[in-house]
N, C-alpha and C. Protein backbone atom coordinates (compact mmCIF):
# COMPACT_ATOMS: atom_id res chain seq x y z
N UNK A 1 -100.89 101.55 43.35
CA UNK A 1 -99.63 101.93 43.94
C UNK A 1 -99.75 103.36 44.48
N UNK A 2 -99.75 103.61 45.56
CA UNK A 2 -99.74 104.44 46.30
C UNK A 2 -98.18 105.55 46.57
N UNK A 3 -98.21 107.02 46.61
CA UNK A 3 -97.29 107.55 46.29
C UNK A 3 -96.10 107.30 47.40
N UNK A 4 -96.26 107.34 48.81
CA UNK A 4 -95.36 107.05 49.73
C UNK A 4 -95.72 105.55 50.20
N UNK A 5 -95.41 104.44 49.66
CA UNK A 5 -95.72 103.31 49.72
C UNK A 5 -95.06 102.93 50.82
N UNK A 6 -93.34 103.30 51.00
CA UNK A 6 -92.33 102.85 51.58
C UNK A 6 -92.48 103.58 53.18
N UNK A 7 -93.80 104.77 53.35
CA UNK A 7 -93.63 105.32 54.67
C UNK A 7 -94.96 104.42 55.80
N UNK A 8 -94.30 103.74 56.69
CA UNK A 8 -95.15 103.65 57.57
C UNK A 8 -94.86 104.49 58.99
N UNK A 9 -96.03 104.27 59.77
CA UNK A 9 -95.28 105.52 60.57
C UNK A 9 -95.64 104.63 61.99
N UNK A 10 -94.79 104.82 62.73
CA UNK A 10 -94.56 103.49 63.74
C UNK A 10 -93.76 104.68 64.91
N UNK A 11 -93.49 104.02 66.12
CA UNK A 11 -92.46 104.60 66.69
C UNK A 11 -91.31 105.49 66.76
N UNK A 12 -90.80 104.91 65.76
CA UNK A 12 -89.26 105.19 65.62
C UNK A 12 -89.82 106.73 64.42
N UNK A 13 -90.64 106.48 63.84
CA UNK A 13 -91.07 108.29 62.59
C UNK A 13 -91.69 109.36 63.52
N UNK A 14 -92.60 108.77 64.72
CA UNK A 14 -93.07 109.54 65.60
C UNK A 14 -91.95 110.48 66.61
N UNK A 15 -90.56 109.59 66.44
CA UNK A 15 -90.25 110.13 67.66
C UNK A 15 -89.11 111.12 66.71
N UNK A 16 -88.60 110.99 65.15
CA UNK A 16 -88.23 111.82 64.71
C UNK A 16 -88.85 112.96 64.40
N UNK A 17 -90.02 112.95 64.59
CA UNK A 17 -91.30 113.89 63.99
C UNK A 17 -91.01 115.26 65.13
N UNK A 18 -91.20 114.46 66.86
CA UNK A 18 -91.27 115.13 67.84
C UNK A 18 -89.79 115.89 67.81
N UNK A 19 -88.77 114.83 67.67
CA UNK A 19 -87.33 115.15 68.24
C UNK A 19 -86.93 116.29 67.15
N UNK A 20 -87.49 116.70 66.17
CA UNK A 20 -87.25 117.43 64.76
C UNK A 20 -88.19 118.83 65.13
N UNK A 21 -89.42 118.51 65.66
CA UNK A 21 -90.38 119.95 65.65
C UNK A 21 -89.39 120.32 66.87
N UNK A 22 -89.29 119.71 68.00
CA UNK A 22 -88.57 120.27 69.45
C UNK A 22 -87.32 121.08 68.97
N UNK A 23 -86.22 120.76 67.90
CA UNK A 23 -84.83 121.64 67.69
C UNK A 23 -85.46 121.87 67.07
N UNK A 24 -86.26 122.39 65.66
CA UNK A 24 -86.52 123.75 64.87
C UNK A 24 -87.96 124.37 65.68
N UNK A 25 -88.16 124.54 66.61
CA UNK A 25 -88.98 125.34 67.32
C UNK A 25 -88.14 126.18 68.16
N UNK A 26 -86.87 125.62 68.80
CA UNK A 26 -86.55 126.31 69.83
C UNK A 26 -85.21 127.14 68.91
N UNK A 27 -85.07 126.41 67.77
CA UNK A 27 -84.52 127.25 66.65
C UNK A 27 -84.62 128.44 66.33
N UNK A 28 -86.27 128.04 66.12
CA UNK A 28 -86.58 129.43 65.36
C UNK A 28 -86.63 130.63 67.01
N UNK A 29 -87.26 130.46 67.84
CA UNK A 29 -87.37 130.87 68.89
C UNK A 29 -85.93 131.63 69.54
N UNK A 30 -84.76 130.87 68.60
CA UNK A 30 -83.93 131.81 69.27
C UNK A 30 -83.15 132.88 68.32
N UNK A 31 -83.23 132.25 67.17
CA UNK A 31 -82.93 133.24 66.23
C UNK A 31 -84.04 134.01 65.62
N UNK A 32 -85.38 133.63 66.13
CA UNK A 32 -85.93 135.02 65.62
C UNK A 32 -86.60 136.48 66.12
N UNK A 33 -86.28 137.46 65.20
CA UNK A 33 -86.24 138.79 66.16
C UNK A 33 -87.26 138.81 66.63
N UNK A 34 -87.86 140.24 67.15
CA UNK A 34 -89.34 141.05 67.88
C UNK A 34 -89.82 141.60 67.11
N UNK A 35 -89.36 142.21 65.77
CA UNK A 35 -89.98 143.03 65.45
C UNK A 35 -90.35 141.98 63.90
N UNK A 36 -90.26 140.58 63.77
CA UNK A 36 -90.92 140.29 63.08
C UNK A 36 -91.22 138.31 63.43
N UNK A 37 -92.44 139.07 64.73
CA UNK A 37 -93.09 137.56 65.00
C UNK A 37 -94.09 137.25 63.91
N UNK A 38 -93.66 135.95 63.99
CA UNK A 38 -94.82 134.73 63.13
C UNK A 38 -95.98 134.02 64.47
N UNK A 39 -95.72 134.18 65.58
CA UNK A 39 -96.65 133.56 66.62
C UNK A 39 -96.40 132.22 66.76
N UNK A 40 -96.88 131.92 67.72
CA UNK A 40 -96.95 130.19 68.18
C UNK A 40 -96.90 129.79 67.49
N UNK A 41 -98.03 129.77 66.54
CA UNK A 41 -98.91 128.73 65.48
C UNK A 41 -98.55 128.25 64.90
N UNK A 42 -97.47 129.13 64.04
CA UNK A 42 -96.81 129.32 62.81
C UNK A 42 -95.61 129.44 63.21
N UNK A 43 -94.88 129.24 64.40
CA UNK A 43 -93.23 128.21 64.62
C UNK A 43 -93.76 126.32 64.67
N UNK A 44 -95.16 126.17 65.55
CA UNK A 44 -95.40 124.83 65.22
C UNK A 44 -95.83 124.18 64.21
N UNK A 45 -96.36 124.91 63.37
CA UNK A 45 -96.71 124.41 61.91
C UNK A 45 -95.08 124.58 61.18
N UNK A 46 -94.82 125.08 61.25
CA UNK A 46 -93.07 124.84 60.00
C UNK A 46 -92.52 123.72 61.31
N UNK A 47 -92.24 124.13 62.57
CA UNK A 47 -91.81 122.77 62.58
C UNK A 47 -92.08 121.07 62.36
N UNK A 48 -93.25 121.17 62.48
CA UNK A 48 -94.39 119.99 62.04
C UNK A 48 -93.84 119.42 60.74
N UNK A 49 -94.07 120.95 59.62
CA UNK A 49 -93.89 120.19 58.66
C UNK A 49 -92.00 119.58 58.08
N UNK A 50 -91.28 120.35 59.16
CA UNK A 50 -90.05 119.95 58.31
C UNK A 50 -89.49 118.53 59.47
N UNK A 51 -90.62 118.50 60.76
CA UNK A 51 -90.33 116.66 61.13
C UNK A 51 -90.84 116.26 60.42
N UNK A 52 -91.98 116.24 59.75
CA UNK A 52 -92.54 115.05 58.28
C UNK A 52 -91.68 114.81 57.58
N UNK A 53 -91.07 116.05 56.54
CA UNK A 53 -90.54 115.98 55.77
C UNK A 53 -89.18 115.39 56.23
N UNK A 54 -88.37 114.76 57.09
CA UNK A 54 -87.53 114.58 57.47
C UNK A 54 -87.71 113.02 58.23
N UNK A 55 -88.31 112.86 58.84
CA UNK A 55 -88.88 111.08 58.88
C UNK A 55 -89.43 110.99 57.03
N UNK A 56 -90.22 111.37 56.99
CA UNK A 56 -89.96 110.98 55.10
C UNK A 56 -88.97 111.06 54.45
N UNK A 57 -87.93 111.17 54.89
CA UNK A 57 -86.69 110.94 54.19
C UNK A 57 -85.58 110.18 54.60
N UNK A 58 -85.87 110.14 56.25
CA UNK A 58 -85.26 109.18 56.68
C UNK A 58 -85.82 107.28 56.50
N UNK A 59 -87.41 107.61 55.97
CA UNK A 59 -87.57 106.08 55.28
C UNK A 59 -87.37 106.10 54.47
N UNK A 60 -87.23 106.70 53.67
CA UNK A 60 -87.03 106.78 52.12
C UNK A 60 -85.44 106.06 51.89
N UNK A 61 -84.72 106.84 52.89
CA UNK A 61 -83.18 106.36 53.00
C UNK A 61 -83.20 105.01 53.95
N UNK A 62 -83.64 104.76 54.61
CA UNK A 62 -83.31 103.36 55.12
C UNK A 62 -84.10 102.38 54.14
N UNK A 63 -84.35 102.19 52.96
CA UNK A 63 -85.43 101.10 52.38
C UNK A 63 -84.09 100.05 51.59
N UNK A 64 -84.46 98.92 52.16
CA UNK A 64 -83.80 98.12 51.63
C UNK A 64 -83.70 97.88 50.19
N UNK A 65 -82.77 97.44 49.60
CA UNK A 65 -82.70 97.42 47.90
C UNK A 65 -83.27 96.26 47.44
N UNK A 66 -83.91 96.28 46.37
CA UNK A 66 -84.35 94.79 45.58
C UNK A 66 -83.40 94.50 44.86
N UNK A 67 -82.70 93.19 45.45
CA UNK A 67 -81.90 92.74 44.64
C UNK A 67 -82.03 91.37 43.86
N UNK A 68 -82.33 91.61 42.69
CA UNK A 68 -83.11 90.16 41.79
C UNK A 68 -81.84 89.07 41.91
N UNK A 69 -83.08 87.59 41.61
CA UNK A 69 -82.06 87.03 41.73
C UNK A 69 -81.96 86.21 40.58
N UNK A 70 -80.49 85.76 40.13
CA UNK A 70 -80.34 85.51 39.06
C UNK A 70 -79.72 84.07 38.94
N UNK A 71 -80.12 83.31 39.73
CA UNK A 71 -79.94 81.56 39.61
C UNK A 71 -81.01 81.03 40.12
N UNK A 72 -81.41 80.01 40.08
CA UNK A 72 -82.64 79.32 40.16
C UNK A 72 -82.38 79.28 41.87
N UNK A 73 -82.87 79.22 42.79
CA UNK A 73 -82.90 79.29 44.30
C UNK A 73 -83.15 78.02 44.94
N UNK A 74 -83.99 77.03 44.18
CA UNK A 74 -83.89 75.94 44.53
C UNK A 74 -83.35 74.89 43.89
N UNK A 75 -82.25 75.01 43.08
CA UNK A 75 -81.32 74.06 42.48
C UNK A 75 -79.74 74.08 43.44
């Protein structure tokens, strides 16, 4: 059993990934000052990581529930 079992990453995680780095890049870009740059690198790496972390949570939240069942199914 693998720790993110429930994440596959398909279309729809790719394009939260992009649509998530694009507003916290231009985020940070506008709220942050001159006199204390982080550089390119390091606005695309935090945004990177908080689209992961955010398609990982948006599968996490769409996973359907197991719901047992409790009468015989073919009677």
């Amino acid at each position: 059993m693998t720790f993110l079992e429930f994440y596959r990453v398909d279309l729809t995680i790719i394009l939260i990934i992009l649509l998530m780095m694009g507003i916290t890049f231009t985020g940070i870009n506008y709220v942050e000052s001159e006199d204390r740059d982080i550089g390119t690198f390091g606005k695309i790496l935090i945004s990177f990581i908080l689209g992961l972390l955010s398609s990982i949570f948006y599968s996490y939240m769409t996973l359907e529930s197991d719901t047992l069942l409790k009468e015989n199914y073919w009677d």
